[in-house]
C-alpha atoms as a PDB file:
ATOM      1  CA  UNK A   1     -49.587 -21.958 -16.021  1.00  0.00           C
ATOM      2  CA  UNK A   2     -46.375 -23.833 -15.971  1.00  0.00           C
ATOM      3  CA  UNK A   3     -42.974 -22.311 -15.455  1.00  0.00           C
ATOM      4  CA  UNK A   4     -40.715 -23.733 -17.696  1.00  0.00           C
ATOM      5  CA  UNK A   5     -36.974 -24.548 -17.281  1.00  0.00           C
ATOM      6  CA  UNK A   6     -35.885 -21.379 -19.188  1.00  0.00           C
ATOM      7  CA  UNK A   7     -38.093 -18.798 -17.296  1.00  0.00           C
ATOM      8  CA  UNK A   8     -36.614 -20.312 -14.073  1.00  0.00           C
ATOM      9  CA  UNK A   9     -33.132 -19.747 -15.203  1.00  0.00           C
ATOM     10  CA  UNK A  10     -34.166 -16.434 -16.739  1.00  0.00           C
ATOM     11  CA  UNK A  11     -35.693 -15.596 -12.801  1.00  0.00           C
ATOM     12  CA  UNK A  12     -32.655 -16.908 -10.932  1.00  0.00           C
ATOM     13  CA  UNK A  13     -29.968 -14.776 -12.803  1.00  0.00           C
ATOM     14  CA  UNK A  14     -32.320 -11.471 -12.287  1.00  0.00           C
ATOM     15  CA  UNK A  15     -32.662 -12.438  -8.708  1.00  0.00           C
ATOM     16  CA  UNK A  16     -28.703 -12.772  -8.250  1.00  0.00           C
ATOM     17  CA  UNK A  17     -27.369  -9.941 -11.068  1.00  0.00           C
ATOM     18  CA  UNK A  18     -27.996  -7.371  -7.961  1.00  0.00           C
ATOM     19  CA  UNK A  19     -25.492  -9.235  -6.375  1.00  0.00           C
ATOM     20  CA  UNK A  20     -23.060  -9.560  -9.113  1.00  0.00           C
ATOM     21  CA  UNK A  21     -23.454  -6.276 -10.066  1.00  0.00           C
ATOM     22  CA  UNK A  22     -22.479  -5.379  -5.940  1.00  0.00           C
ATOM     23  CA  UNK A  23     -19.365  -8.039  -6.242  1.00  0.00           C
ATOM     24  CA  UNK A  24     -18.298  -6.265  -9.752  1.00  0.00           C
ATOM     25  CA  UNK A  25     -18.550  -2.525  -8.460  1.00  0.00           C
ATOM     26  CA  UNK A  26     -16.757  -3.648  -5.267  1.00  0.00           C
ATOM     27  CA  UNK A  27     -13.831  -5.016  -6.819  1.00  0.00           C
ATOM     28  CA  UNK A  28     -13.428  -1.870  -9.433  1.00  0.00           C
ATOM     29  CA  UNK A  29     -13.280   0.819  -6.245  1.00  0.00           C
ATOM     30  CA  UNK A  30     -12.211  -1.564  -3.434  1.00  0.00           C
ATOM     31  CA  UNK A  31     -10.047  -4.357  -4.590  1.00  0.00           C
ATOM     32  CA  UNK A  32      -8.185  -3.360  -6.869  1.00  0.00           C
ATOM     33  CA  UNK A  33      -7.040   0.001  -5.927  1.00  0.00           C
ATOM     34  CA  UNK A  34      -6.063  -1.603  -2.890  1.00  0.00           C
ATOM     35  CA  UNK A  35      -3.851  -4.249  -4.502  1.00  0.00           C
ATOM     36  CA  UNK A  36      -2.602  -1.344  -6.654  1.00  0.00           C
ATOM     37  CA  UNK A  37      -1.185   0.318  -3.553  1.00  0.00           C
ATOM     38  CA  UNK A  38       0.051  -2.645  -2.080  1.00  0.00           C
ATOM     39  CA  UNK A  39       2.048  -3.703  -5.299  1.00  0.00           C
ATOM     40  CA  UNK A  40       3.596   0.108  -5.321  1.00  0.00           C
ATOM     41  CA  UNK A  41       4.438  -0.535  -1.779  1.00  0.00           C
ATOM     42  CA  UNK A  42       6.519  -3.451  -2.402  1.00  0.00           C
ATOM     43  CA  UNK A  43       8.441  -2.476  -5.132  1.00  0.00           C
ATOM     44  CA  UNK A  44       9.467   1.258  -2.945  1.00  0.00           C
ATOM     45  CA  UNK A  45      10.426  -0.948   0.108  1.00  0.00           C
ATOM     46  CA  UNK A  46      12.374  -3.258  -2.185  1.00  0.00           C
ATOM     47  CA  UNK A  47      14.460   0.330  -3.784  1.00  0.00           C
ATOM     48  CA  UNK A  48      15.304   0.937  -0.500  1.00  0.00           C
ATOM     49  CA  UNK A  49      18.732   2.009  -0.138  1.00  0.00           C
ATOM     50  CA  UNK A  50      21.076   3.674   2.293  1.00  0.00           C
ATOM     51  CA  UNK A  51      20.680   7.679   2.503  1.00  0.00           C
ATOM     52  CA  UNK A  52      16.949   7.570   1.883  1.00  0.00           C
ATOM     53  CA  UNK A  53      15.095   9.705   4.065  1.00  0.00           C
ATOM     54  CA  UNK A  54      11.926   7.671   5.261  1.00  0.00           C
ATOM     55  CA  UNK A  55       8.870   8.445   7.047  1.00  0.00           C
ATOM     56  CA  UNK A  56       7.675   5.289   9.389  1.00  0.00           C
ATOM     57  CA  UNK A  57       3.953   4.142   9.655  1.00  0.00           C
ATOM     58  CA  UNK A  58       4.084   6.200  13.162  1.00  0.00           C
ATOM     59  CA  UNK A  59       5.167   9.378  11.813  1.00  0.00           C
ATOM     60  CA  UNK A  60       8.740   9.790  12.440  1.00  0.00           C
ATOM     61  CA  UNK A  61      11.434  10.422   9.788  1.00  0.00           C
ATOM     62  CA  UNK A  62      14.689   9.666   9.520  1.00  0.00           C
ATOM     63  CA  UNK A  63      17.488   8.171   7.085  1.00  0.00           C
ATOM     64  CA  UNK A  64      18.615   5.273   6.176  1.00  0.00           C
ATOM     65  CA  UNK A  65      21.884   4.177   7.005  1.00  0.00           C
ATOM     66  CA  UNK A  66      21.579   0.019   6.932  1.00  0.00           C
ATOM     67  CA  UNK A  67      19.611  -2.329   4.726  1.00  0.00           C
ATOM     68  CA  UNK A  68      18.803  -5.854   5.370  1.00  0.00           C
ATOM     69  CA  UNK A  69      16.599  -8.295   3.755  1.00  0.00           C
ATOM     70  CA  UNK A  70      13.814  -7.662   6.504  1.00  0.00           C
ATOM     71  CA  UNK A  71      14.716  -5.021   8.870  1.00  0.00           C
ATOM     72  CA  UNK A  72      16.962  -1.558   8.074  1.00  0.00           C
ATOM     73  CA  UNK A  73      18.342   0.773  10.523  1.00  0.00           C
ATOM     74  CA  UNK A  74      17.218   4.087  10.829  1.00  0.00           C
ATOM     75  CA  UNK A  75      18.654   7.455  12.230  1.00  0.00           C
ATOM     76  CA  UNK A  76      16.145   9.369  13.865  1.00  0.00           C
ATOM     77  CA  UNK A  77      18.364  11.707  15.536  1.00  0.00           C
ATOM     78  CA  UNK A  78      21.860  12.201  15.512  1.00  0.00           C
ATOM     79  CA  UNK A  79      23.509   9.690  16.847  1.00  0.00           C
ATOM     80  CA  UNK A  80      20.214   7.327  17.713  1.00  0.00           C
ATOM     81  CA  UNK A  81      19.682   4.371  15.454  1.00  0.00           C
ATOM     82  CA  UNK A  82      16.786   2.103  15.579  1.00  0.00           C
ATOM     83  CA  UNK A  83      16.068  -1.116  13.470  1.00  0.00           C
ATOM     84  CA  UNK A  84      12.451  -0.827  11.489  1.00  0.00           C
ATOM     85  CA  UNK A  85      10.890  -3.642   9.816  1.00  0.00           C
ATOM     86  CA  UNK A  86      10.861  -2.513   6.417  1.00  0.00           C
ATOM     87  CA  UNK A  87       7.504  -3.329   5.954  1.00  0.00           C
ATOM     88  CA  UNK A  88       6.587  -0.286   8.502  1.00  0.00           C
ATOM     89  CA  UNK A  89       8.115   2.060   6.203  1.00  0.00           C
ATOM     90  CA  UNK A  90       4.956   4.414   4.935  1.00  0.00           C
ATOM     91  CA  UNK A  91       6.901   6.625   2.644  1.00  0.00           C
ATOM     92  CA  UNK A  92      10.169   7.342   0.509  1.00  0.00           C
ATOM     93  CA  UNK A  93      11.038  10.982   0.868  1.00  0.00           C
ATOM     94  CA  UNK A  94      13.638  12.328  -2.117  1.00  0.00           C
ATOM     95  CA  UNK A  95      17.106  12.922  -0.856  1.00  0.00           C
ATOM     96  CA  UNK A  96      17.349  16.052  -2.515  1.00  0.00           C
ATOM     97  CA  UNK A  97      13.919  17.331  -0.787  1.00  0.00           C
ATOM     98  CA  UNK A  98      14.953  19.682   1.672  1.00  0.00           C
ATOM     99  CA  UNK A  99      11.717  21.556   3.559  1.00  0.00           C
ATOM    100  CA  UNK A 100      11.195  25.129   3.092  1.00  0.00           C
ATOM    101  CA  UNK A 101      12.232  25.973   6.442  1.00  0.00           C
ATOM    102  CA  UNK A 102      15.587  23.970   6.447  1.00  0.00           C
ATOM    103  CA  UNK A 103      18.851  25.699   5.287  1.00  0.00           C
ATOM    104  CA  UNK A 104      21.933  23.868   4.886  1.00  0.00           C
END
């Protein structure tokens, strides 16, 4: 028997639909949630403002006090400022969060 033209294309697409199918499933629970995050990322560091309290990408908090187009200074203790790239900032507390165990 001779294979003909359309059972070799028929062959070829079940031989590479595992790999679609791979390409497909990673981009649904890899890529995109991960340009998702990325996208949310931007747009927080770009409502940046002055008074924010932030947490850094190495775990310390602090508020904002300067903004500039790439870097923003940030109080980490009273009186001790240090300029962040803005991209390092991992999170945007509320201003009006206060913890449980502060009272002001």
């Amino acid at each position: 028997m001779t294979p003909t033209a359309d059972g070799g294309l028929t062959a070829a697409i079940v031989q590479f639909l595992p790999f679609i199918l791979i390409f497909v499933l990673f981009y649904f629970l890899l890529i995109r949630p991960q340009q998702k995050r990325a996208k949310a990322h931007q747009e927080m560091i770009k409502a940046l403002k002055r008074g924010d309290q932030v947490v850094l990408s190495n775990g310390m908090v602090g508020k904002v006090t300067r903004v500039e187009e790439a870097e923003a200074m940030v109080e980490i203790a009273q009186g001790v400022n240090v300029s962040v790239i803005k991209s390092m900032i991992a999170e945007v507390r509320n201003r009006t969060a206060v913890a449980a165990n502060d009272r002001k």
